[in-house]
PDB file of N, CA and C in Angstrom:
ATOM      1  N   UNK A   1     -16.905 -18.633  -8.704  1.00  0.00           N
ATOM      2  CA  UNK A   1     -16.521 -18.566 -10.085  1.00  0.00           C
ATOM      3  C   UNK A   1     -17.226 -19.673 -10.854  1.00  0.00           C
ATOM      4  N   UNK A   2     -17.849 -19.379 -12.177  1.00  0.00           N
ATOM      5  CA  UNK A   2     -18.231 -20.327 -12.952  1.00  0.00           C
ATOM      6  C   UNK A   2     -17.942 -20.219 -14.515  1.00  0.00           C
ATOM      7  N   UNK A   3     -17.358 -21.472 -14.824  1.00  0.00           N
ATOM      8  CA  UNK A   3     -16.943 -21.449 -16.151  1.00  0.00           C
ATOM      9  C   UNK A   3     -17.957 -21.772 -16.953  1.00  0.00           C
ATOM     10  N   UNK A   4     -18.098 -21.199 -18.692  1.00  0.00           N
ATOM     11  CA  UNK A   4     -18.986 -21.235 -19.326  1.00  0.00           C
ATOM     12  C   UNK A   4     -19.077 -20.646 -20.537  1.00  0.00           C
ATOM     13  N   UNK A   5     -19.667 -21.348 -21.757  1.00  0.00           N
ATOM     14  CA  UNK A   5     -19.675 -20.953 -22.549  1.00  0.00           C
ATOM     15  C   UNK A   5     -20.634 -19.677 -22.877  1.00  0.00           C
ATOM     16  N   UNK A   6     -20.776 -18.700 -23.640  1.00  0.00           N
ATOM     17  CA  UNK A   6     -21.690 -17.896 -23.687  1.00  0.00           C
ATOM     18  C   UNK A   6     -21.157 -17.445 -25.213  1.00  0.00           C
ATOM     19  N   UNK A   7     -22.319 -17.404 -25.957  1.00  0.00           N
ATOM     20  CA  UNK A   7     -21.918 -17.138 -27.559  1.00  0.00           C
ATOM     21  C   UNK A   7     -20.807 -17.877 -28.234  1.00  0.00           C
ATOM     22  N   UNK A   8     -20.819 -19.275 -27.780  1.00  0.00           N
ATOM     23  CA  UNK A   8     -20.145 -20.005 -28.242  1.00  0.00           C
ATOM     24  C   UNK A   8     -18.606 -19.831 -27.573  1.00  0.00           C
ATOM     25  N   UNK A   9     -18.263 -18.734 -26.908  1.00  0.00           N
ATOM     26  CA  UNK A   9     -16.930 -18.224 -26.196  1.00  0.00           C
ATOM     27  C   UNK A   9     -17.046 -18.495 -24.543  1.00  0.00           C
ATOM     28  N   UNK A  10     -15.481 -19.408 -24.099  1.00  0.00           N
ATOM     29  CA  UNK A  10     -15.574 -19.880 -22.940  1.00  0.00           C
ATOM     30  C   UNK A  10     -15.787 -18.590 -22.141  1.00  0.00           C
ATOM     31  N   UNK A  11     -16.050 -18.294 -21.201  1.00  0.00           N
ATOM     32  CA  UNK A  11     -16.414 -17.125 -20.384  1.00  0.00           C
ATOM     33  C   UNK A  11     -16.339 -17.473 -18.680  1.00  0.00           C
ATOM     34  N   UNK A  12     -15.421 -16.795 -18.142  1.00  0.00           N
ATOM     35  CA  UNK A  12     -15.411 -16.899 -16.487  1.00  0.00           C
ATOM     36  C   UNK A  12     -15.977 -15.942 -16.353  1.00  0.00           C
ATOM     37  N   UNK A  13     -17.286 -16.380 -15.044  1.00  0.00           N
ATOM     38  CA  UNK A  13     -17.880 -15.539 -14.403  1.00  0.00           C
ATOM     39  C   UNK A  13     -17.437 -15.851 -13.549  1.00  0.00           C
ATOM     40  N   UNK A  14     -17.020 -14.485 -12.613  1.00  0.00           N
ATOM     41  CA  UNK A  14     -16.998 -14.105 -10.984  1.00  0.00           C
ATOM     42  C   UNK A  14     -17.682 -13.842 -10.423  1.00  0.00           C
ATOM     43  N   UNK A  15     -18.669 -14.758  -9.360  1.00  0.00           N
ATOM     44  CA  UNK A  15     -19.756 -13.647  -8.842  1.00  0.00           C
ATOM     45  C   UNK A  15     -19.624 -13.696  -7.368  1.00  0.00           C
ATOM     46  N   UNK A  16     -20.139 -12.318  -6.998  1.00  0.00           N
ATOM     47  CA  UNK A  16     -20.385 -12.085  -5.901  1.00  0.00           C
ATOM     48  C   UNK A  16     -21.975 -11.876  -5.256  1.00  0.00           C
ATOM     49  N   UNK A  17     -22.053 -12.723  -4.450  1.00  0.00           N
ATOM     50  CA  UNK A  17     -23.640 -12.982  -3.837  1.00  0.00           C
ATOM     51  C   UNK A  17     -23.914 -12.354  -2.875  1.00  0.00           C
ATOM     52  N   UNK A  18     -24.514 -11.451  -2.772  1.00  0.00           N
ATOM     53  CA  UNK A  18     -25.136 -11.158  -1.172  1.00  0.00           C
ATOM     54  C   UNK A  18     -26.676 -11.439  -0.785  1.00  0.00           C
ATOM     55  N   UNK A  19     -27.179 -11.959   0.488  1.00  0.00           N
ATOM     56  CA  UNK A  19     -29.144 -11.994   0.876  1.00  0.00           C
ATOM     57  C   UNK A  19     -28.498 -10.477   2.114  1.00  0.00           C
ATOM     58  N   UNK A  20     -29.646  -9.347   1.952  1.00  0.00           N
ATOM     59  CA  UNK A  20     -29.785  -8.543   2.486  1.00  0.00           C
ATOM     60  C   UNK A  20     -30.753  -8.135   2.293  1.00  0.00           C
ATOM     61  N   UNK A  21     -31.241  -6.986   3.385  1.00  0.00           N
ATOM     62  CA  UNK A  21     -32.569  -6.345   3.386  1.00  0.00           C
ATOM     63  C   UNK A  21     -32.643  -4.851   2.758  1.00  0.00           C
ATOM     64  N   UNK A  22     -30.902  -4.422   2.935  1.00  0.00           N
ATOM     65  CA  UNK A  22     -30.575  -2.480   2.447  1.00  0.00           C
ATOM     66  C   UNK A  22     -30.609  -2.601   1.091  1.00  0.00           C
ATOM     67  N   UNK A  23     -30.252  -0.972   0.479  1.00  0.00           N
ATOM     68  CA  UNK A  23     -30.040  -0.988  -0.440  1.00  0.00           C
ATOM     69  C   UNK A  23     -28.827  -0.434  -1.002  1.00  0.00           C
ATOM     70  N   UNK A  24     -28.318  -0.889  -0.266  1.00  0.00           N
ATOM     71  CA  UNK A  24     -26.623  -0.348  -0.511  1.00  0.00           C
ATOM     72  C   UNK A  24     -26.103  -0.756  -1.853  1.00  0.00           C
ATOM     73  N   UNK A  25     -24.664   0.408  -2.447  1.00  0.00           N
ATOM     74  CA  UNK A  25     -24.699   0.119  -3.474  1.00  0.00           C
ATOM     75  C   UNK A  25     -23.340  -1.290  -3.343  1.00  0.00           C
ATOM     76  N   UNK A  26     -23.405  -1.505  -4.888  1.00  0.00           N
ATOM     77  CA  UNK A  26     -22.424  -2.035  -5.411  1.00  0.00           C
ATOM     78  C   UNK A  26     -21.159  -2.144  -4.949  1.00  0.00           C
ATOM     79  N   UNK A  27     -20.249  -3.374  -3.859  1.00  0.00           N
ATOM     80  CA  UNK A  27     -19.438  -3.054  -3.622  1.00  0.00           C
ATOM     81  C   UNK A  27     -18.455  -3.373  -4.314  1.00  0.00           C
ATOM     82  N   UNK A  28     -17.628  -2.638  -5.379  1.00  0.00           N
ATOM     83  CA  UNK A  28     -16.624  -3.056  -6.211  1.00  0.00           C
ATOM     84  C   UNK A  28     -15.404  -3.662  -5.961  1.00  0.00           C
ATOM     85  N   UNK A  29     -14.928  -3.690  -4.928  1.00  0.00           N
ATOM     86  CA  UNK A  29     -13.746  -4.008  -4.808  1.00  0.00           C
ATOM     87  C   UNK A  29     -14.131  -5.741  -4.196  1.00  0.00           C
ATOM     88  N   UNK A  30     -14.728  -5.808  -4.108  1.00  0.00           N
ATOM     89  CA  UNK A  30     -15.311  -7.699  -3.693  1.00  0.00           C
ATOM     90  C   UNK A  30     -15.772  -8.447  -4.890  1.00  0.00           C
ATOM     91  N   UNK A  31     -15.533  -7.579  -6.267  1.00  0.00           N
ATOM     92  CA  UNK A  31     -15.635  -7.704  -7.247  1.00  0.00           C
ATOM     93  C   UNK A  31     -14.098  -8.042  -7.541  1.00  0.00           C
ATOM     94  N   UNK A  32     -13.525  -6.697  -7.470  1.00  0.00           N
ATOM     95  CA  UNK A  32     -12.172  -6.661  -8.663  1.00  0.00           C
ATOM     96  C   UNK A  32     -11.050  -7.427  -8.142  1.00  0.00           C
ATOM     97  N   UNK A  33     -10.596  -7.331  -6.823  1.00  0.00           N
ATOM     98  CA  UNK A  33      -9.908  -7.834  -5.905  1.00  0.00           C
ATOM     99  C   UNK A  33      -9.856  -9.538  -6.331  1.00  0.00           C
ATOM    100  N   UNK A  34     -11.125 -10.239  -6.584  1.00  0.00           N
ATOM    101  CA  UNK A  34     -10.492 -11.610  -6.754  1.00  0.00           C
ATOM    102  C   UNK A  34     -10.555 -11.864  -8.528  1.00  0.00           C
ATOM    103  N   UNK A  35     -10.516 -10.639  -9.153  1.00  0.00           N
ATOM    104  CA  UNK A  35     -10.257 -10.963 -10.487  1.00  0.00           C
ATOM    105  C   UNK A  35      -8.413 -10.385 -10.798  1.00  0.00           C
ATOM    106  N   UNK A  36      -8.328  -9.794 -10.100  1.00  0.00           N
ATOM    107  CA  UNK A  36      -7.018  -9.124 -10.033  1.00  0.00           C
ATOM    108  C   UNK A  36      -6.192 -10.261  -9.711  1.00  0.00           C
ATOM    109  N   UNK A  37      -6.398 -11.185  -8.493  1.00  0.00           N
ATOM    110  CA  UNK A  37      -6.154 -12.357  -7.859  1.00  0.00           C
ATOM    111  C   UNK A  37      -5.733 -13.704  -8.806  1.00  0.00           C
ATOM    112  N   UNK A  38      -6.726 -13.970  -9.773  1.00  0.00           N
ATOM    113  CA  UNK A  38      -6.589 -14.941 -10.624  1.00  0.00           C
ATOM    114  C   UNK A  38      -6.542 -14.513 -11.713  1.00  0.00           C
ATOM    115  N   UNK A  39      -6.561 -13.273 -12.355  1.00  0.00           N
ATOM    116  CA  UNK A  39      -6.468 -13.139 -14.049  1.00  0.00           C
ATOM    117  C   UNK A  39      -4.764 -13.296 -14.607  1.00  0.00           C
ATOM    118  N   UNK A  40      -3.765 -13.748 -13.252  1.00  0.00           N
ATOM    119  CA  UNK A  40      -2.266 -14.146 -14.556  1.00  0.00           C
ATOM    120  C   UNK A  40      -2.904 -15.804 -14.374  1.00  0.00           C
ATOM    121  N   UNK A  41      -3.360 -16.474 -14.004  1.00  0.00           N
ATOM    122  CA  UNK A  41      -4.305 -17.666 -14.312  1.00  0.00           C
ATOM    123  C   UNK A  41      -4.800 -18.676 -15.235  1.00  0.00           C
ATOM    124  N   UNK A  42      -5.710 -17.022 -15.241  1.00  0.00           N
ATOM    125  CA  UNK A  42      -6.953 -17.773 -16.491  1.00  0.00           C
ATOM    126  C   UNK A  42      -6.342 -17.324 -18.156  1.00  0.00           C
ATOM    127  N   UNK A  43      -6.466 -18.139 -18.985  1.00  0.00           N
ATOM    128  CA  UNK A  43      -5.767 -17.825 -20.482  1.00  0.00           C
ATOM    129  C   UNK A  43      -6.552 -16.889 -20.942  1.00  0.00           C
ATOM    130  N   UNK A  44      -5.743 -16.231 -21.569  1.00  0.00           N
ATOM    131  CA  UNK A  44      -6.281 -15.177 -22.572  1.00  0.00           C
ATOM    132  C   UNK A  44      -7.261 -15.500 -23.351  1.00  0.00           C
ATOM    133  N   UNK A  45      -7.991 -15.957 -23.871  1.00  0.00           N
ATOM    134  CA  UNK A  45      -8.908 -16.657 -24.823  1.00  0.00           C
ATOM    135  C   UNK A  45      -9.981 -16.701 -23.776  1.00  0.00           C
ATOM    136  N   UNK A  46     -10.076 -16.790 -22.878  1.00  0.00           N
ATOM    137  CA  UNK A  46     -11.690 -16.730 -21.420  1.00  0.00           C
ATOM    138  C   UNK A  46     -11.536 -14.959 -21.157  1.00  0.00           C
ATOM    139  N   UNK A  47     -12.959 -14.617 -21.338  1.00  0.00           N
ATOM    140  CA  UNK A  47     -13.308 -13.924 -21.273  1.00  0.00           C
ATOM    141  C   UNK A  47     -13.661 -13.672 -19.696  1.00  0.00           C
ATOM    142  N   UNK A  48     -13.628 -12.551 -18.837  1.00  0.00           N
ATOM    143  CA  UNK A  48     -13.892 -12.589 -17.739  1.00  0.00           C
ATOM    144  C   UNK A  48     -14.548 -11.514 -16.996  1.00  0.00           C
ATOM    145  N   UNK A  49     -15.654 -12.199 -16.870  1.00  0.00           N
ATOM    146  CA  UNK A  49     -16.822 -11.291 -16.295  1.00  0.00           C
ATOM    147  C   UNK A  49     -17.022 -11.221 -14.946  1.00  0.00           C
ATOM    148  N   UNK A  50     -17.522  -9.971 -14.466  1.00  0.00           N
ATOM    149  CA  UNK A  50     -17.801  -9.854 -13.184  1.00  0.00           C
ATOM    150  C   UNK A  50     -19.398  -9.977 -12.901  1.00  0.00           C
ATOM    151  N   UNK A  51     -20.477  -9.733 -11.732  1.00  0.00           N
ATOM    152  CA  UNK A  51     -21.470 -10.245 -11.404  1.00  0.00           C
ATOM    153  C   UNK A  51     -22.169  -9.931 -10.181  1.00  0.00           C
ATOM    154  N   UNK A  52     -22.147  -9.222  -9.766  1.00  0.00           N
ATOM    155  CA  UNK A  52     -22.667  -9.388  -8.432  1.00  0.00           C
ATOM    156  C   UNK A  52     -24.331  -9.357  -8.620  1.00  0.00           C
ATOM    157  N   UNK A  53     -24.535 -10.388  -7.882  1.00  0.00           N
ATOM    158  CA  UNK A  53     -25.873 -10.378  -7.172  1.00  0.00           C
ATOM    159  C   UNK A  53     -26.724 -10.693  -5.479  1.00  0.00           C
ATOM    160  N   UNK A  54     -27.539  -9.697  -5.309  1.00  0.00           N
ATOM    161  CA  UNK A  54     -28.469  -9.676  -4.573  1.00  0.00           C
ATOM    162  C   UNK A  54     -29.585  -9.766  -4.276  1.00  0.00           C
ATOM    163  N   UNK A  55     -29.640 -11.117  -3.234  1.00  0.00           N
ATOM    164  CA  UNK A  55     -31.357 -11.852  -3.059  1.00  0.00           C
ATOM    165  C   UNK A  55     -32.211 -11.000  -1.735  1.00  0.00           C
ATOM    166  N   UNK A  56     -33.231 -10.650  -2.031  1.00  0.00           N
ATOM    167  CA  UNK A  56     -34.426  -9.716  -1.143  1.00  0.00           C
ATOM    168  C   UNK A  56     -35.301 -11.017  -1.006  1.00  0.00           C
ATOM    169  N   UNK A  57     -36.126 -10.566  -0.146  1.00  0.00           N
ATOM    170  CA  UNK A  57     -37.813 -11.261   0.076  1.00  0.00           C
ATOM    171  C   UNK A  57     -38.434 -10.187   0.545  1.00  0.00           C
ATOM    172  N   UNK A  58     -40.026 -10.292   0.021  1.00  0.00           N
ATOM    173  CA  UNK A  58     -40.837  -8.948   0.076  1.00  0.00           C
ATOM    174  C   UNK A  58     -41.779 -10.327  -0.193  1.00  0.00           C
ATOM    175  N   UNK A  59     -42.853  -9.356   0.153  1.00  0.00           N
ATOM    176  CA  UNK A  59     -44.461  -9.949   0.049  1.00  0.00           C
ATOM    177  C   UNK A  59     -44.561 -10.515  -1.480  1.00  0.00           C
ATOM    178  N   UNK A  60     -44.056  -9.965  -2.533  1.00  0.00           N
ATOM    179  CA  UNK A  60     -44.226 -10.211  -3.647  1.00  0.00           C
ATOM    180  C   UNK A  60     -43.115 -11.637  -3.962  1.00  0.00           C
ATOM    181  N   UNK A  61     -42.148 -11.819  -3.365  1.00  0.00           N
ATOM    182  CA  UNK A  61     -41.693 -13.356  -3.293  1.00  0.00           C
ATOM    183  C   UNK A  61     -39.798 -13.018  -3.056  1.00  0.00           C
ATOM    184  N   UNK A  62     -39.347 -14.002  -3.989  1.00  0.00           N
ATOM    185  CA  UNK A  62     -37.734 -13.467  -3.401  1.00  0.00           C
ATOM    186  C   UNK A  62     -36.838 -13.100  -4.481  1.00  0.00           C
ATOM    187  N   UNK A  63     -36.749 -11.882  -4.573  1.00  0.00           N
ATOM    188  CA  UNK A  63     -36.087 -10.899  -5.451  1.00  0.00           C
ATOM    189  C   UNK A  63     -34.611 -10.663  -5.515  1.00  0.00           C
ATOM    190  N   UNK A  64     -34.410 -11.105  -6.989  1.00  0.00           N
ATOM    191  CA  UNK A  64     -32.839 -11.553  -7.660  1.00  0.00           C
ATOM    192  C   UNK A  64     -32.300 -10.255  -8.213  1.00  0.00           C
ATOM    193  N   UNK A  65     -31.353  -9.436  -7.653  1.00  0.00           N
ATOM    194  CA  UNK A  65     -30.900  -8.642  -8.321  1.00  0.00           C
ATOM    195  C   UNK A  65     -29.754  -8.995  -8.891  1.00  0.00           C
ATOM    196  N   UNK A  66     -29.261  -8.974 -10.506  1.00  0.00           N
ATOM    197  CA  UNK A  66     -28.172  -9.436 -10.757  1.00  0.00           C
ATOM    198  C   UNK A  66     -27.401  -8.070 -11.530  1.00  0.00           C
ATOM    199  N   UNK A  67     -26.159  -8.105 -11.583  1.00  0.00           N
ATOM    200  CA  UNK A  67     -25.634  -7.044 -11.839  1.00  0.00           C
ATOM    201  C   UNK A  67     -24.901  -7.554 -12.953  1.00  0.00           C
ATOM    202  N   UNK A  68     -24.584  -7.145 -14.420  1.00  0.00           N
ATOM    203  CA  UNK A  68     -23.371  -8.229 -15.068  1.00  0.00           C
ATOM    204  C   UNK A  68     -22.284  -6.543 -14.834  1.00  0.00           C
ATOM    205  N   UNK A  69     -21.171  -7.244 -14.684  1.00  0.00           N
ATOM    206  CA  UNK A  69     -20.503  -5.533 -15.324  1.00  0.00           C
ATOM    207  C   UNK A  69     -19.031  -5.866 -16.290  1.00  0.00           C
ATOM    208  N   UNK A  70     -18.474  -5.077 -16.392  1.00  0.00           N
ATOM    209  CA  UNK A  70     -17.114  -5.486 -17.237  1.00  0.00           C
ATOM    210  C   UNK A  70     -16.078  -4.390 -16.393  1.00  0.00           C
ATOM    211  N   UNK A  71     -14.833  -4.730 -17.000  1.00  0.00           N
ATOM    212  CA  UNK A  71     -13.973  -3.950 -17.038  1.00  0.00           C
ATOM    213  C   UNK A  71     -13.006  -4.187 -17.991  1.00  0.00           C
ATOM    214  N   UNK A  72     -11.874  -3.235 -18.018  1.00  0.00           N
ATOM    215  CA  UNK A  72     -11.264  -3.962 -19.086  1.00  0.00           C
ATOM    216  C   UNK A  72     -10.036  -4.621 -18.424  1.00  0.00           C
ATOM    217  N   UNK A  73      -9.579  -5.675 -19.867  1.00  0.00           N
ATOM    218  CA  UNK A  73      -9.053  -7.109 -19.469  1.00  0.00           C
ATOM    219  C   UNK A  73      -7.218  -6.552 -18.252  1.00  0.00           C
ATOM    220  N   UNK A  74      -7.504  -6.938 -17.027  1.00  0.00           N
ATOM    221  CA  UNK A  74      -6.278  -7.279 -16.341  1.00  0.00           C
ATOM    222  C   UNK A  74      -5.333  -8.122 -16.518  1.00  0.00           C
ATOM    223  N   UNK A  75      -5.297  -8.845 -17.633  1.00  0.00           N
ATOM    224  CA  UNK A  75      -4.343  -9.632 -18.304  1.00  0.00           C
ATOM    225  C   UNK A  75      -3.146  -8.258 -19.123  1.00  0.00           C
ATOM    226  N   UNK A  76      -3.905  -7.469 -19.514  1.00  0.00           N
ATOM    227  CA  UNK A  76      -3.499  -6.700 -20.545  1.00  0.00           C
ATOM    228  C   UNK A  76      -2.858  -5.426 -20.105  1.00  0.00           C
ATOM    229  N   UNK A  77      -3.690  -5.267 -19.070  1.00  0.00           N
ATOM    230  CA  UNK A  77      -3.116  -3.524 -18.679  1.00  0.00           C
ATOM    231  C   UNK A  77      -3.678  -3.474 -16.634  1.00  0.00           C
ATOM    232  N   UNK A  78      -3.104  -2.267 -16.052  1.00  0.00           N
ATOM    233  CA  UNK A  78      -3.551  -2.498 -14.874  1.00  0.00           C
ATOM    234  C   UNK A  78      -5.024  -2.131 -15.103  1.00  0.00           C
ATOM    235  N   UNK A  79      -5.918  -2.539 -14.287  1.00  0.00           N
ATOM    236  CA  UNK A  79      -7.160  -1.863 -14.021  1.00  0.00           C
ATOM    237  C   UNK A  79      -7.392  -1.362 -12.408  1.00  0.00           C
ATOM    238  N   UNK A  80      -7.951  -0.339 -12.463  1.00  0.00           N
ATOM    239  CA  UNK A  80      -8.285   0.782 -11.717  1.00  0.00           C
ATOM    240  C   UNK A  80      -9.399   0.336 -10.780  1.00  0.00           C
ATOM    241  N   UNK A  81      -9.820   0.560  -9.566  1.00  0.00           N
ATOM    242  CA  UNK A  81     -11.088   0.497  -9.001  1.00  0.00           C
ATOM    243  C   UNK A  81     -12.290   0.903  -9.593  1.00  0.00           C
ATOM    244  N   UNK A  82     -12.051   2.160 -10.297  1.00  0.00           N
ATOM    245  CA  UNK A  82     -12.995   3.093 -10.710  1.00  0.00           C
ATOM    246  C   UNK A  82     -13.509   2.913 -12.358  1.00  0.00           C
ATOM    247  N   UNK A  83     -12.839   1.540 -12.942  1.00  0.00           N
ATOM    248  CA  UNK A  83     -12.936   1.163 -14.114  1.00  0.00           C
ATOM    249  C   UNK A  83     -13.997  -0.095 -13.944  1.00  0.00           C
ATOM    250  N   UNK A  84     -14.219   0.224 -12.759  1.00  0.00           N
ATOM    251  CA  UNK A  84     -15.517  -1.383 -12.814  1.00  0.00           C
ATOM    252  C   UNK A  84     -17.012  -0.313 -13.215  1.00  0.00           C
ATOM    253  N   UNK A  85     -17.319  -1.402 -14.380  1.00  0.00           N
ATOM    254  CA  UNK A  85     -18.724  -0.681 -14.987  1.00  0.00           C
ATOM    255  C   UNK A  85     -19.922  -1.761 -14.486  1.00  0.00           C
ATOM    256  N   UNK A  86     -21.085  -1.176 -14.727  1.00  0.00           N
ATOM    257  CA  UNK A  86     -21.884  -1.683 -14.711  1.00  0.00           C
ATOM    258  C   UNK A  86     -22.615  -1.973 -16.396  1.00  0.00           C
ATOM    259  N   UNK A  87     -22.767  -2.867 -16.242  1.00  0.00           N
ATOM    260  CA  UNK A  87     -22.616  -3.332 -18.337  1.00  0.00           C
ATOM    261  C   UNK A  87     -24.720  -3.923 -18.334  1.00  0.00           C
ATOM    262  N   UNK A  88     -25.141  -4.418 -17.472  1.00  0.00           N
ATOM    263  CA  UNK A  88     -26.585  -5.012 -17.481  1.00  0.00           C
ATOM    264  C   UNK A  88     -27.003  -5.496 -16.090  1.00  0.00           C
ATOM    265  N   UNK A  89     -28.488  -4.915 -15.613  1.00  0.00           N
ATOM    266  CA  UNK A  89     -29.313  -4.899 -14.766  1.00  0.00           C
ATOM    267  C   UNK A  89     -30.289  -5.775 -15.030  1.00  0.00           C
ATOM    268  N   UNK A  90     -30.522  -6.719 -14.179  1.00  0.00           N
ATOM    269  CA  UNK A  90     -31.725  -7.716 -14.458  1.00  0.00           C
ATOM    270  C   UNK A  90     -32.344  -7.876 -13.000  1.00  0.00           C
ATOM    271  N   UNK A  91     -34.031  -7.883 -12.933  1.00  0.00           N
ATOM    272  CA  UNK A  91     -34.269  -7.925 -11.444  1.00  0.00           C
ATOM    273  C   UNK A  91     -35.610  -9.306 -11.914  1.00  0.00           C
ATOM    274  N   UNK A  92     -35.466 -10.160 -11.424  1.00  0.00           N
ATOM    275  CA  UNK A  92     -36.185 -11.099 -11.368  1.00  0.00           C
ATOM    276  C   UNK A  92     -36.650 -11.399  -9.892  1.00  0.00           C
ATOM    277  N   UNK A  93     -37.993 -11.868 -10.126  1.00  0.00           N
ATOM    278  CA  UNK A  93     -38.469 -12.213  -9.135  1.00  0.00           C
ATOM    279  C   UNK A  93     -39.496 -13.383  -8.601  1.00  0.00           C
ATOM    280  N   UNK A  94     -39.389 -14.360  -7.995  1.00  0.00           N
ATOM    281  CA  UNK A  94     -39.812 -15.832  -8.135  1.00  0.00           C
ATOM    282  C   UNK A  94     -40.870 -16.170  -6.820  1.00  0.00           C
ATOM    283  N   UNK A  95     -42.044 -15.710  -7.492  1.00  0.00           N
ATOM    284  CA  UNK A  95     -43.295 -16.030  -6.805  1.00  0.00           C
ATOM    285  C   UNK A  95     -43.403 -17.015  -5.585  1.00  0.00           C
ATOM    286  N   UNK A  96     -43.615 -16.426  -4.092  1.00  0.00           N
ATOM    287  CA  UNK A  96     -43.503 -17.747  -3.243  1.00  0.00           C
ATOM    288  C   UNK A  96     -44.593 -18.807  -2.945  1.00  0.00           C
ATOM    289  N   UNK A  97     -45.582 -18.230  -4.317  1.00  0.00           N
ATOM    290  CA  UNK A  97     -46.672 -19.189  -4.245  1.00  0.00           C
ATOM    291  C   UNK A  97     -46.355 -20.002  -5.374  1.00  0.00           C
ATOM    292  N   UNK A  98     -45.918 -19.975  -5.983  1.00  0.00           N
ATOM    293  CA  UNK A  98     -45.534 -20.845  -7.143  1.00  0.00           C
ATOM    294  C   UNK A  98     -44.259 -21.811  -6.379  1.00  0.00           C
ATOM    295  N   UNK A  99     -43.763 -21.916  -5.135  1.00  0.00           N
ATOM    296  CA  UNK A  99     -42.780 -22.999  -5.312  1.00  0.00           C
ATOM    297  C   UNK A  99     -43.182 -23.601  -4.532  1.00  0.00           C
ATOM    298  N   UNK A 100     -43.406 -25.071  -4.842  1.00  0.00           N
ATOM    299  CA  UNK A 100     -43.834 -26.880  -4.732  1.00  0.00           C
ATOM    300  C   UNK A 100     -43.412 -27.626  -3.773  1.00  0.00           C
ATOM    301  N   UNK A 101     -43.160 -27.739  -2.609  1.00  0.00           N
ATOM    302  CA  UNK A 101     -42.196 -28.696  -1.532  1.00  0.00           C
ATOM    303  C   UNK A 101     -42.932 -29.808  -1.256  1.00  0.00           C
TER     304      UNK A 101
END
């Protein structure tokens, strides 16, 4: 979990990390499960985001898949398994000739 401002609004991110080689999908419930966990917690006013990401290595260097997603707020109402979205896809990737030791 990391706390943080984003658009000027405090914001908890939850993330979930995996290094693997498949391409399996998204496992949601390693998501929702520890937001379900801490959202009577965190105050209403933090926004709370979910995250998962996954690190690759390939010839081309070591590849960041990050996932942002939402759901809606578990403070407020129950949420569902099937209510975890996927909200933004970002795939970055960090040249292994470019890093300096």
């Amino acid at each position: 979990m990391l706390l943080e401002k984003r658009g000027g609004k405090e914001t908890l991110f939850v993330v979930e990390a995996k290094s693997d080689t498949s391409h399996k999908s998204l496992a949601k419930h390693k998501l929702l499960y520890p937001i379900l966990g801490i959202s009577g917690s965190v105050p209403k006013g933090i926004e709370i985001v979910p995250v998962y990401i996954k690190i690759k290595t390939s010839q081309l260097g070591i590849h960041y898949h990050i996932v942002e997603c939402s759901i809606p707020d578990p403070r407020l109402q129950i949420v569902a398994y099937d209510e975890l979205e996927i909200k933004k896809y970002t795939h970055l990737i960090l040249d292994l000739e470019s890093i300096v030791i």
